[in-house]
Protein backbone atom coordinates (compact mmCIF):
# COMPACT_ATOMS: atom_id res chain seq x y z
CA UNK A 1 44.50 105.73 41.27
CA UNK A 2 46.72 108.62 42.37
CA UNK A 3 49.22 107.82 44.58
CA UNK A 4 49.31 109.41 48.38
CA UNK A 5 51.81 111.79 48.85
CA UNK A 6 54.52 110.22 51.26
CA UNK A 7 54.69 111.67 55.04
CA UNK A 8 57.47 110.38 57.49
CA UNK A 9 58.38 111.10 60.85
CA UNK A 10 61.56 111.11 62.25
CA UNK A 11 61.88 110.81 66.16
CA UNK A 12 64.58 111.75 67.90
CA UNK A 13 64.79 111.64 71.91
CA UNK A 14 66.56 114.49 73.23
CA UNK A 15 69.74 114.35 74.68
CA UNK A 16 68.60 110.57 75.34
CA UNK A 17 71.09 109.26 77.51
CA UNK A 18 71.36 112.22 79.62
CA UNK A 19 67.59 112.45 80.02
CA UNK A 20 67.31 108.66 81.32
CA UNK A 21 69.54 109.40 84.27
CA UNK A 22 67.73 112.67 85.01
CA UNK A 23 64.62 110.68 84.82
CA UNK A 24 66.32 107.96 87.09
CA UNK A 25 67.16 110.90 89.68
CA UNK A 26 63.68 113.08 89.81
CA UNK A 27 66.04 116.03 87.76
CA UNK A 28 64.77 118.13 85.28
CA UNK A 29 67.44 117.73 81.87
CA UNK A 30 66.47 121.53 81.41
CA UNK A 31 67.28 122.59 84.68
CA UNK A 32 70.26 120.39 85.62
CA UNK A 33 74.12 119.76 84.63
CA UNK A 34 74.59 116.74 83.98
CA UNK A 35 76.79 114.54 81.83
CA UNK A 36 76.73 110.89 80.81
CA UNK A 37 81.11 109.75 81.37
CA UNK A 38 83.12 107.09 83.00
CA UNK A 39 85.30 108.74 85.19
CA UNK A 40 87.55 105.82 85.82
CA UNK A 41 88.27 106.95 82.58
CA UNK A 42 89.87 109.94 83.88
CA UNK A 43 89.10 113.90 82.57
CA UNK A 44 90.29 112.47 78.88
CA UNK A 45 86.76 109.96 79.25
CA UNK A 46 84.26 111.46 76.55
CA UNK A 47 80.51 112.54 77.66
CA UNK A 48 78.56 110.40 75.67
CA UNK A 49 75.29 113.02 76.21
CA UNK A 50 74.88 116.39 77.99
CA UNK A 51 71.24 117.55 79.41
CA UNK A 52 70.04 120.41 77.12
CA UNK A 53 70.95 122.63 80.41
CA UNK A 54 74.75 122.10 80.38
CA UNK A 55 74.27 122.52 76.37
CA UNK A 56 73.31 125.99 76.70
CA UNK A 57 76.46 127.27 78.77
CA UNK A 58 78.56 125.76 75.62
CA UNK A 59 79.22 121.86 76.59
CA UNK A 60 79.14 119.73 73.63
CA UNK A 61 77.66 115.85 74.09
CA UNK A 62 80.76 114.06 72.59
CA UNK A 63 83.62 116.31 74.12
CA UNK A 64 85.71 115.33 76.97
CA UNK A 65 85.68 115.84 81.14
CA UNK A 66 89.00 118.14 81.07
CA UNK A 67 87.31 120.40 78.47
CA UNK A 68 84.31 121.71 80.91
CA UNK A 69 85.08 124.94 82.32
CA UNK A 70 86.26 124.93 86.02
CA UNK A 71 83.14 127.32 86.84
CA UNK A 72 80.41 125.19 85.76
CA UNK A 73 78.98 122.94 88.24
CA UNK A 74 77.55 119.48 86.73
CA UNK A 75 77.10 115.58 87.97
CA UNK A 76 78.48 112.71 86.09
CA UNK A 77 76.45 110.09 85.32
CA UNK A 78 78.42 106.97 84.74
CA UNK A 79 76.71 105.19 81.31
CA UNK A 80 74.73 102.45 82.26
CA UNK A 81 74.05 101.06 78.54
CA UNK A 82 71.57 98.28 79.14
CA UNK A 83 69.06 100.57 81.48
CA UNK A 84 68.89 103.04 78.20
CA UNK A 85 68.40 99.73 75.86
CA UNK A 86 65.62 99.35 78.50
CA UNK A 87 64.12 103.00 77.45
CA UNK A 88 64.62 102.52 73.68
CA UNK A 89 62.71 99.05 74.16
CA UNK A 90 59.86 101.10 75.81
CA UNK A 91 59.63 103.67 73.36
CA UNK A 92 59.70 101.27 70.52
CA UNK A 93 57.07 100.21 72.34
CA UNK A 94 55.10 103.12 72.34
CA UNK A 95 55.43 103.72 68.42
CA UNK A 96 53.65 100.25 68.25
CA UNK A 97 50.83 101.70 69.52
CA UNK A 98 50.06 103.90 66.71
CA UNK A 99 52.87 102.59 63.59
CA UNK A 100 52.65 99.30 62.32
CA UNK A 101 56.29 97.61 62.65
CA UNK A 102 56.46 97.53 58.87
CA UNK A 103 56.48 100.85 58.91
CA UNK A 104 58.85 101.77 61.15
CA UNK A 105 62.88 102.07 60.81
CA UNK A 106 64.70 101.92 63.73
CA UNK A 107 68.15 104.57 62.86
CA UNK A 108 69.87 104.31 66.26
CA UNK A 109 68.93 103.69 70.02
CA UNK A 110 67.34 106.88 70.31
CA UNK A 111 66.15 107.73 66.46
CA UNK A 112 63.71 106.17 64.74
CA UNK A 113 62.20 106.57 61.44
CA UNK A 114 57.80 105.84 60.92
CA UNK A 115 55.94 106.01 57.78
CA UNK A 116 52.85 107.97 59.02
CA UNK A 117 51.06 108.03 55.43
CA UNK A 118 48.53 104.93 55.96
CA UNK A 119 47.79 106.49 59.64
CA UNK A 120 46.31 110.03 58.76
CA UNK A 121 43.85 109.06 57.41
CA UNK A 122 42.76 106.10 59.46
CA UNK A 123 43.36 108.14 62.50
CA UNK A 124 41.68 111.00 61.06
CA UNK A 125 45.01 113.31 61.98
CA UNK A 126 47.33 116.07 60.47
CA UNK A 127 50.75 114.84 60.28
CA UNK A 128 51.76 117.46 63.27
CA UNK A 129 48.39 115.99 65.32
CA UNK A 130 50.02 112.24 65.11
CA UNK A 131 53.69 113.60 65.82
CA UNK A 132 52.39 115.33 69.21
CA UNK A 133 50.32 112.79 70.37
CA UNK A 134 53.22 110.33 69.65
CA UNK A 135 55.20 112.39 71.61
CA UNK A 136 53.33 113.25 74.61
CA UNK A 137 52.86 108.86 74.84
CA UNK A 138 56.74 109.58 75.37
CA UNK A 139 57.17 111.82 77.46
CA UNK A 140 53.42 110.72 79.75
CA UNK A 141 54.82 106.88 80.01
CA UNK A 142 58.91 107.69 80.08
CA UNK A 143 59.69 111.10 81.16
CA UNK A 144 62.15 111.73 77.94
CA UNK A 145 61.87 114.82 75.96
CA UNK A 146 61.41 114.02 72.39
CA UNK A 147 61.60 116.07 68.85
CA UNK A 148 60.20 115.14 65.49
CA UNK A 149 61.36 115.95 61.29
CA UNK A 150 57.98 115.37 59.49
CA UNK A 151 58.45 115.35 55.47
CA UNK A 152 57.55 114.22 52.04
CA UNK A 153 60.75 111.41 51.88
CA UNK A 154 63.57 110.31 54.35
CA UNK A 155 66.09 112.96 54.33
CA UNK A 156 63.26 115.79 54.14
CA UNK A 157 62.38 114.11 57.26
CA UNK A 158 65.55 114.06 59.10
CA UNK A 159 67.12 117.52 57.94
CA UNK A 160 63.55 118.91 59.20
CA UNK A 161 64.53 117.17 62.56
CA UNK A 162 68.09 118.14 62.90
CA UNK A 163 68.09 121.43 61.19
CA UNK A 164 64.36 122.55 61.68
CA UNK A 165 62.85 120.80 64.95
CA UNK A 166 65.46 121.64 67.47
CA UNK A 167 64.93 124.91 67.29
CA UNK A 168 61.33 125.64 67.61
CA UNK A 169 59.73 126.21 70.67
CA UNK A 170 57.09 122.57 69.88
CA UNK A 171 60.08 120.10 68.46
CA UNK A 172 58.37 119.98 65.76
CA UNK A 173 59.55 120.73 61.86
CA UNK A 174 57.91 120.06 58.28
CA UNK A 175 59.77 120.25 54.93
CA UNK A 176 58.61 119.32 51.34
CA UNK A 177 60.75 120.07 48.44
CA UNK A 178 59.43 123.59 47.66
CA UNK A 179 60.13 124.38 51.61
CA UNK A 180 63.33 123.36 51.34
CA UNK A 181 64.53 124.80 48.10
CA UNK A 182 63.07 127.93 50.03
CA UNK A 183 64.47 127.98 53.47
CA UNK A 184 67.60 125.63 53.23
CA UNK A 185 69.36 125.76 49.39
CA UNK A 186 71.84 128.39 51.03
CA UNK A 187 71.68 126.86 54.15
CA UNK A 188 75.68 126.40 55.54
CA UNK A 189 77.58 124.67 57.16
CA UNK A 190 76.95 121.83 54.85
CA UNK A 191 77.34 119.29 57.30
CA UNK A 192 74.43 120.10 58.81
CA UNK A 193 72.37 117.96 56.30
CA UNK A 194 72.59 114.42 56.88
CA UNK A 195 75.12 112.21 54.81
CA UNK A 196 77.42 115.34 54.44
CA UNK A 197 80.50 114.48 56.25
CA UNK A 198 83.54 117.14 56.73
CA UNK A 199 85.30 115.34 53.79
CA UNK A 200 82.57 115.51 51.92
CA UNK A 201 82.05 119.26 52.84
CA UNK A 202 86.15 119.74 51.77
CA UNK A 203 85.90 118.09 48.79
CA UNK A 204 83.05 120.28 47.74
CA UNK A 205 84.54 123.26 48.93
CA UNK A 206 87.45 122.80 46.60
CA UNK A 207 85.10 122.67 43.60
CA UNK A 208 83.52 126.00 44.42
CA UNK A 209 80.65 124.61 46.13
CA UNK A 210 79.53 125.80 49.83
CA UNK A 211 75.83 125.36 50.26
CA UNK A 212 72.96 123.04 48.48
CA UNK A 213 71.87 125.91 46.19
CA UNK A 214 75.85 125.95 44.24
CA UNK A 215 75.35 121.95 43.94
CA UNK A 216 72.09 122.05 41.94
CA UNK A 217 74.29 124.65 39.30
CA UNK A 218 77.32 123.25 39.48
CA UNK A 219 78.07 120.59 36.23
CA UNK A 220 76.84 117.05 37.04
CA UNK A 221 79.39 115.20 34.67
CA UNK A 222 82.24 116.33 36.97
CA UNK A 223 80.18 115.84 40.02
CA UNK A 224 80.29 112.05 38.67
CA UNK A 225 83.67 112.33 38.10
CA UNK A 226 84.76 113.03 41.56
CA UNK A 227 82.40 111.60 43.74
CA UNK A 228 81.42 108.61 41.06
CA UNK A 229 77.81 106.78 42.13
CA UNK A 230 77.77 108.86 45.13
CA UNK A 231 77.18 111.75 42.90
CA UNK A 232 73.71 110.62 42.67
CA UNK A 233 72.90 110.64 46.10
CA UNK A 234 74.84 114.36 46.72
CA UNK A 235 72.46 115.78 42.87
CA UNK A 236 69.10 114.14 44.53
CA UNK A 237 69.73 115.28 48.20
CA UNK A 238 70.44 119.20 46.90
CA UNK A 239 67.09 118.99 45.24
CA UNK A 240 65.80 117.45 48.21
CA UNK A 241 64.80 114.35 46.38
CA UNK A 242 65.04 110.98 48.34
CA UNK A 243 63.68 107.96 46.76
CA UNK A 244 64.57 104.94 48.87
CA UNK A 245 61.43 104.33 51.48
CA UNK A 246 61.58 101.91 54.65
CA UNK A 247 60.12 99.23 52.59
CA UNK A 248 63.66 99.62 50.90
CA UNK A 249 65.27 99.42 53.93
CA UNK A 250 63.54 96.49 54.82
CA UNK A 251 64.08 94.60 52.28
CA UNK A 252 67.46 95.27 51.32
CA UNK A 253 70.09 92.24 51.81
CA UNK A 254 73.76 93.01 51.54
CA UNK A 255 75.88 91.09 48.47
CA UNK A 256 78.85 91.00 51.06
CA UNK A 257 79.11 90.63 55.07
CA UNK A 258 81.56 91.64 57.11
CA UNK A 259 82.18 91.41 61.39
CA UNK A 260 83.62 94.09 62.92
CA UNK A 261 85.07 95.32 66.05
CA UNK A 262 86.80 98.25 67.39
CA UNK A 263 88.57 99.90 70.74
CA UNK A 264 89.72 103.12 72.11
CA UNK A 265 92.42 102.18 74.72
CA UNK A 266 92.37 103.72 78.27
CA UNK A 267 96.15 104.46 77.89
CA UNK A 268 99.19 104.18 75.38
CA UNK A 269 99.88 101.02 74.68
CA UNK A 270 103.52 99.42 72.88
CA UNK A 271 103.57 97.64 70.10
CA UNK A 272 103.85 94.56 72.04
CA UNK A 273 101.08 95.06 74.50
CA UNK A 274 98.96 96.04 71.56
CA UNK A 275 99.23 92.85 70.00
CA UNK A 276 97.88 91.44 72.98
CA UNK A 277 94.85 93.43 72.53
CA UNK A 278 94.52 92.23 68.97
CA UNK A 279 94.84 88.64 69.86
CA UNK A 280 91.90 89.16 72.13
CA UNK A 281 89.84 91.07 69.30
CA UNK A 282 90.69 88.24 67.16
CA UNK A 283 89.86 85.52 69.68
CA UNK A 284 86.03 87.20 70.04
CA UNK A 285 85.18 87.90 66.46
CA UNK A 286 86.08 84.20 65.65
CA UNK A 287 83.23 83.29 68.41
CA UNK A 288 80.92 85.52 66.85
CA UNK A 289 81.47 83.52 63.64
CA UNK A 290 81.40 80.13 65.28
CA UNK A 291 77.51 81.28 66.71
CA UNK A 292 76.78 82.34 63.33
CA UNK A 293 78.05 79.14 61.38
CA UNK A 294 79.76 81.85 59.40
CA UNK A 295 83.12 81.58 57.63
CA UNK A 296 86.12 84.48 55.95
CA UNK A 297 88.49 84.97 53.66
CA UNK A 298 89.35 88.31 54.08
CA UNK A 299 90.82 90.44 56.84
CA UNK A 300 91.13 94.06 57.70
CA UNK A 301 93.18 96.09 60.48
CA UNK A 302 93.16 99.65 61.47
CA UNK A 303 95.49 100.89 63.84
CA UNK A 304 95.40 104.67 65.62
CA UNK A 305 98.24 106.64 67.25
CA UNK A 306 98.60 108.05 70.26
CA UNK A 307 97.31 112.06 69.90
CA UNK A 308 97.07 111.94 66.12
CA UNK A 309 100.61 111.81 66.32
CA UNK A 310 100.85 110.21 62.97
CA UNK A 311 98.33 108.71 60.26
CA UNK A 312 97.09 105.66 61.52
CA UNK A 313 98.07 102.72 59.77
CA UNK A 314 95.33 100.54 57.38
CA UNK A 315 96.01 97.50 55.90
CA UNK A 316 94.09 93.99 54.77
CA UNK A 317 94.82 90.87 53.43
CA UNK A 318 92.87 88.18 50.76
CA UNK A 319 93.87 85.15 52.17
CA UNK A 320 93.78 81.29 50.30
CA UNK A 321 91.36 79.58 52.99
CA UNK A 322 87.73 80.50 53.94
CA UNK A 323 87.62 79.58 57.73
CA UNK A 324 86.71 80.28 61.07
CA UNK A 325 89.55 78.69 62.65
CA UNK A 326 91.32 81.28 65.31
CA UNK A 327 94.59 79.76 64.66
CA UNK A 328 94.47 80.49 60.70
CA UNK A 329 92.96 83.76 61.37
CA UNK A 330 95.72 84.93 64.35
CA UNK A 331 98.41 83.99 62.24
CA UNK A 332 97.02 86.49 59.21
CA UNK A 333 96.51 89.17 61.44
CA UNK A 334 99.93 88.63 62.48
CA UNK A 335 101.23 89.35 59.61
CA UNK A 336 99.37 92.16 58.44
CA UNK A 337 100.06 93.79 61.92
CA UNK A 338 104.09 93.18 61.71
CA UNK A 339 103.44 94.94 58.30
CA UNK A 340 101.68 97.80 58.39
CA UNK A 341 102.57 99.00 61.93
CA UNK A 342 104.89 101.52 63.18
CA UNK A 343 106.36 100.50 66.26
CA UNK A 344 108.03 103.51 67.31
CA UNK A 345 104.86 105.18 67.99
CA UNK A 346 102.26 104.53 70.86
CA UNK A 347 99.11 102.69 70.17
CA UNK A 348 95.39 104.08 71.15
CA UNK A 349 93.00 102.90 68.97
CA UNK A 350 92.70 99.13 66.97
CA UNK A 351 90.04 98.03 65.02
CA UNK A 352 89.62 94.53 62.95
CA UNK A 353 86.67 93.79 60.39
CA UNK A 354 86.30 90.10 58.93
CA UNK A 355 85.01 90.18 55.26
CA UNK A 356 83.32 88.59 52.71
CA UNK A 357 81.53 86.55 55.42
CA UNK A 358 79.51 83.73 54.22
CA UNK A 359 77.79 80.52 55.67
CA UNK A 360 80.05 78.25 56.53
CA UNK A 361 78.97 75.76 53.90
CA UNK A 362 81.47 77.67 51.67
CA UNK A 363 84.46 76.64 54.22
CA UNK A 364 87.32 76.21 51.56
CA UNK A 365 91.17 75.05 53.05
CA UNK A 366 94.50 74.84 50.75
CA UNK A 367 96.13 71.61 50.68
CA UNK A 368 98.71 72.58 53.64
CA UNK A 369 95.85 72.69 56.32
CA UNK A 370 95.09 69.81 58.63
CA UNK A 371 91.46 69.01 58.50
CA UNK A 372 91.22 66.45 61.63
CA UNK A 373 93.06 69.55 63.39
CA UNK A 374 90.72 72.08 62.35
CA UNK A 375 87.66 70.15 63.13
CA UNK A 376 89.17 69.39 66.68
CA UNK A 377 89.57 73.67 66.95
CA UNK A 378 85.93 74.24 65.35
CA UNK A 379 84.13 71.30 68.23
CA UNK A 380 86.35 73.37 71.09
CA UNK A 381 85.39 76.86 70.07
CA UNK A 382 81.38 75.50 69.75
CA UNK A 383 81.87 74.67 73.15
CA UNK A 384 83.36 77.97 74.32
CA UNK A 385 80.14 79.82 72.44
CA UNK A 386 77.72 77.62 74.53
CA UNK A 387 79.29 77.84 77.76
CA UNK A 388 79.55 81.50 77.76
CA UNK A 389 75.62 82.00 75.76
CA UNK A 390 74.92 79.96 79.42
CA UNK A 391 76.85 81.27 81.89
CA UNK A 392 78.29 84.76 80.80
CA UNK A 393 81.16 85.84 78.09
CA UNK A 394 83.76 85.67 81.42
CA UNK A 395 82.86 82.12 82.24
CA UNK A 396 85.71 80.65 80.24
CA UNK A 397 88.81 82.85 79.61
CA UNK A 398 92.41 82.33 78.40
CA UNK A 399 95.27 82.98 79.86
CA UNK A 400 96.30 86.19 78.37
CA UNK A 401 92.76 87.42 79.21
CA UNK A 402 94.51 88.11 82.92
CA UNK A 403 97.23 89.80 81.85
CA UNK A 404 97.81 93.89 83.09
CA UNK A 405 96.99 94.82 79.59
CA UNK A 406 94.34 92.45 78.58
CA UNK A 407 90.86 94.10 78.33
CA UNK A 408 88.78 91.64 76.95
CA UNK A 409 87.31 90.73 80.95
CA UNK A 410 86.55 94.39 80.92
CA UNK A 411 84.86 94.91 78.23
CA UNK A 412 82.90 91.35 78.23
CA UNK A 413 80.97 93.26 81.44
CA UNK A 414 80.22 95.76 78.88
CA UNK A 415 78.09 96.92 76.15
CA UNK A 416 79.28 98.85 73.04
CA UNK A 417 82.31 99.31 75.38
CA UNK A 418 80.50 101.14 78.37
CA UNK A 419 79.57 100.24 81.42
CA UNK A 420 76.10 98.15 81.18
C-alpha cells in the first residue's frame, strides 16, 4: 500500500505573552502598546513579548525598556510566568480535542508541532479546514491570536509558519518541496529558516554561499568538511527535505544527560560576590540531582562580562568521583572558577551544566573520600528536597542565601527567572 503523504501543522500563538495580559485586561494586542518587562529591572530589563501593535511602530519582542522611543506611549506588563503556563495548558488542551497526544510535539510554551495526516481523512477536512477550525477553538475558548506552517515534513512546516504565515492576511501558510524550491531557494537573510543561526549564516557566507539556492550547488565534500555531520542536516534542509517525524521525537532517548542552569545578573557583580552566586547555583543543581537519584562526573562553567567587555570565559573539568555530594561538587567548581576567570573585569552573566548524568547506581568515589561522611551529606540534602517539595523552595535556606548579593530567595519565587 502507498504510503500517505505527510501533513504537519505548526502552531504558533502570536505574540503569546503579550496577548495573555491583553486578554487579562479586555485590550485588543492589535490595538494596544503593550510590553511584557520587569521594571524593577530598570530600562536595561528586556521585553520578553510586544503586542503586534507596538511591533508595527518598530519595537522588537526581545529588546530592552531604554530602547523604546520617548514618543511612543505603551503599558508594561510585568511577566507573570505561571498564569501563561496556565494558557499553554489550555491550549494544549484544545489540540486534544482534535490531535491525538501521540501526535503532537510540544516546541516551546507557545509552539507546538501536530501530525494532522491520520485526521483529514477521518475528519473529512483539507489541511487549511483543520488548521482554522483549530484555531478559531483558540481564539473562541482563550482570546489569543494564533498562526499556523502547514507542510509535507517538520521544517516545511515551520519555515511556512515563520517565513510564510505571518504575513498573510489568514495566518495561514503551506509549503511542499516544489513550493519551496519555488518561492524560498533565494530567499535571504538565511536566518530566517529555522536551525540557521548567525554563525551558521557567517560561516556560509565565507564560502560563497548567501541563500538556500547557492547551498544545493555548492560542493558537498567541503560542506562535510566544515560543518562535519551537520552538513547533512544544512544539504537536506536546502532541498527542503526533513526526515525525522514526531514519532522520532518521541522516541528518541539521549546517550548522555546533563543539568543545567543559568543567570543574567541585575547588576555588575566582583569576582567575589560572583562566587557567591555560583555557590548558590551549585547548591540547587545538586538538589535537583538528589530528587532525581541522579549522579556526575563532569562539570561545566560559563562566565559573561559586563557589556561584552571581553570574551566570556568557558571552562570544564572530568573529575575522579561520580557524586552528588555538594561539598565534592563546590570544591570542583572552585577550582575551575579560580581558573578560568578574569577578575579584573565585572561579572553579568554565570551559567553551570552538570554532565554525563546518570542514575545514581553508578555513584563511583576515589579512595580519599569518606563514605560515612558522604552518606551523612546525601540523608541531609534528601531532607532539604522533601521539605521544600512540601512547603516551598524558601522553606529551608542557608546562610549565604541572605546575603545583599545572594539571589537564590529571589529567584526560588520565580519561574525561568521571571516573576511567576
Amino acid at each position: 500500500m502507498e504510503e500517505t503523504n505527510k501533513i504537519y501543522l505548526c502552531i504558533d500563538l502570536k505574540s503569546f505573552y503579550a496577548s495573555v495580559e491583553c486578554v487579562e485586561r479586555g485590550l485588543d494586542p492589535f490595538e494596544v502598546n503593550l510590553v511584557v518587562a520587569d521594571p524593577d529591572r530598570g530600562g536595561g530589563a528586556i521585553t520578553l513579548a510586544a503586542t503586534p501593535a507596538i511591533k508595527k511602530l518598530g519595537v522588537p519582542s526581545r529588546g530592552r525598556i531604554y530602547e523604546i522611543p520617548d514618543n511612543i506611549e505603551y503599558i508594561i506588563a510585568r511577566p507573570r510566568m505561571h498564569l501563561y503556563m496556565e494558557y499553554s495548558a489550555k491550549i494544549y488542551s484544545i489540540f486534544l480535542k482534535h490531535i491525538a497526544p501521540e501526535d503532537i510535539h510540544v516546541y516551546s510554551i507557545d509552539e507546538a508541532f501536530l501530525d494532522a495526516t491520520p485526521y483529514l481523512e477521518l475528519y473529512g477536512l483539507t489541511p487549511k479546514q483543520l488548521a482554522r477550525r483549530i484555531l478559531e477553538d483558540i481564539y473562541d475558548e482563550t482570546g489569543i491570536t494564533a498562526t499556523v506552517g502547514i507542510g509535507t515534513n517538520l521544517f516545511l512546516t515551520k519555515v511556512a509558519l515563520d517565513i510564510t504565515a505571518k504575513h498573510t492576511p489568514d495566518n495561514m501558510g503551506y509549503l511542499d518541496e516544489e513550493l519551496f524550491r519555488q518561492k524560498l531557494w533565494k530567499h535571504t537573510p538565511l536566518t530566517d529558516f529555522w536551525m540557521i543561526g548567525p554563525g551558521t549564516a557567517r560561516h556560509l557566507a565565507k564560502l560563497g554561499v548567501f541563500d538556500l539556492y547557492d547551498l544545493t550547488q555548492f560542493p558537498e565534500w567541503i560542506l562535510y568538511k566544515e560543518f562535519g555531520i551537520n552538513a547533512e542536516i544544512l544539504i537536506d534542509h536546502a532541498w527542503g527535505r526533513e526526515p525525522v517525524e514526531i514519532k522520532d521525537i518521541k522516541a528518541y532517548k539521549p546517550t548522555s544527560n546533563s543539568i543545567s542552569n543559568s543567570q543574567i545578573l541585575f547588576e555588575d557583580y566582583n569576582v567575589n560576590d560572583a562566587y557567591l552566586i555560583l555557590k548558590e547555583m551549585v547548591d540547587s543543581n545538586v538538589l535537583v540531582l538528589t530528587e532525581k537519584h541522579l549522579v556526575t562526573d563532569h562539570i561545566s562553567l560559563f562566565i559573561g562580562y559586563s557589556k561584552d567587555k571581553r570574551k566570556p570565559s568557558r571552562g570544564s573539568r572530568k573529575i575522579t568521583n561520580r557524586t552528588n555530594s555538594y561539598r565534592i561538587l563546590m570544591e570542583e567548581f572552585r577550582l575551575l572558577y579560580k581558573k578560568i576567570v578574569d577578575p579584573t573585569y565585572p561579572i553579568r552573566h554565570i551559567g553551570i551544566s552538570f554532565g554525563n548524568v546518570k542514575d545514581e547506581i553508578y555513584e563511583q568515589y576515589d579512595l580519599f573520600v569518606d563514605i560515612e561522611e558522604i552518606e551523612k551529606e546525601r540523608k541531609l540534602q534528601q531532607t532539604l528536597v522533601d521539605i521544600r517539595n512540601k512547603f516551598g523552595k524558601n522553606a529551608v535556606l542557608k546562610g549565604m542565601n541572605y546575603l545583599d548579593k545572594g539571589t537564590a530567595r529571589y529567584r526560588n519565587t520565580t519561574i525561568g527567572g521571571h516573576k511567576a
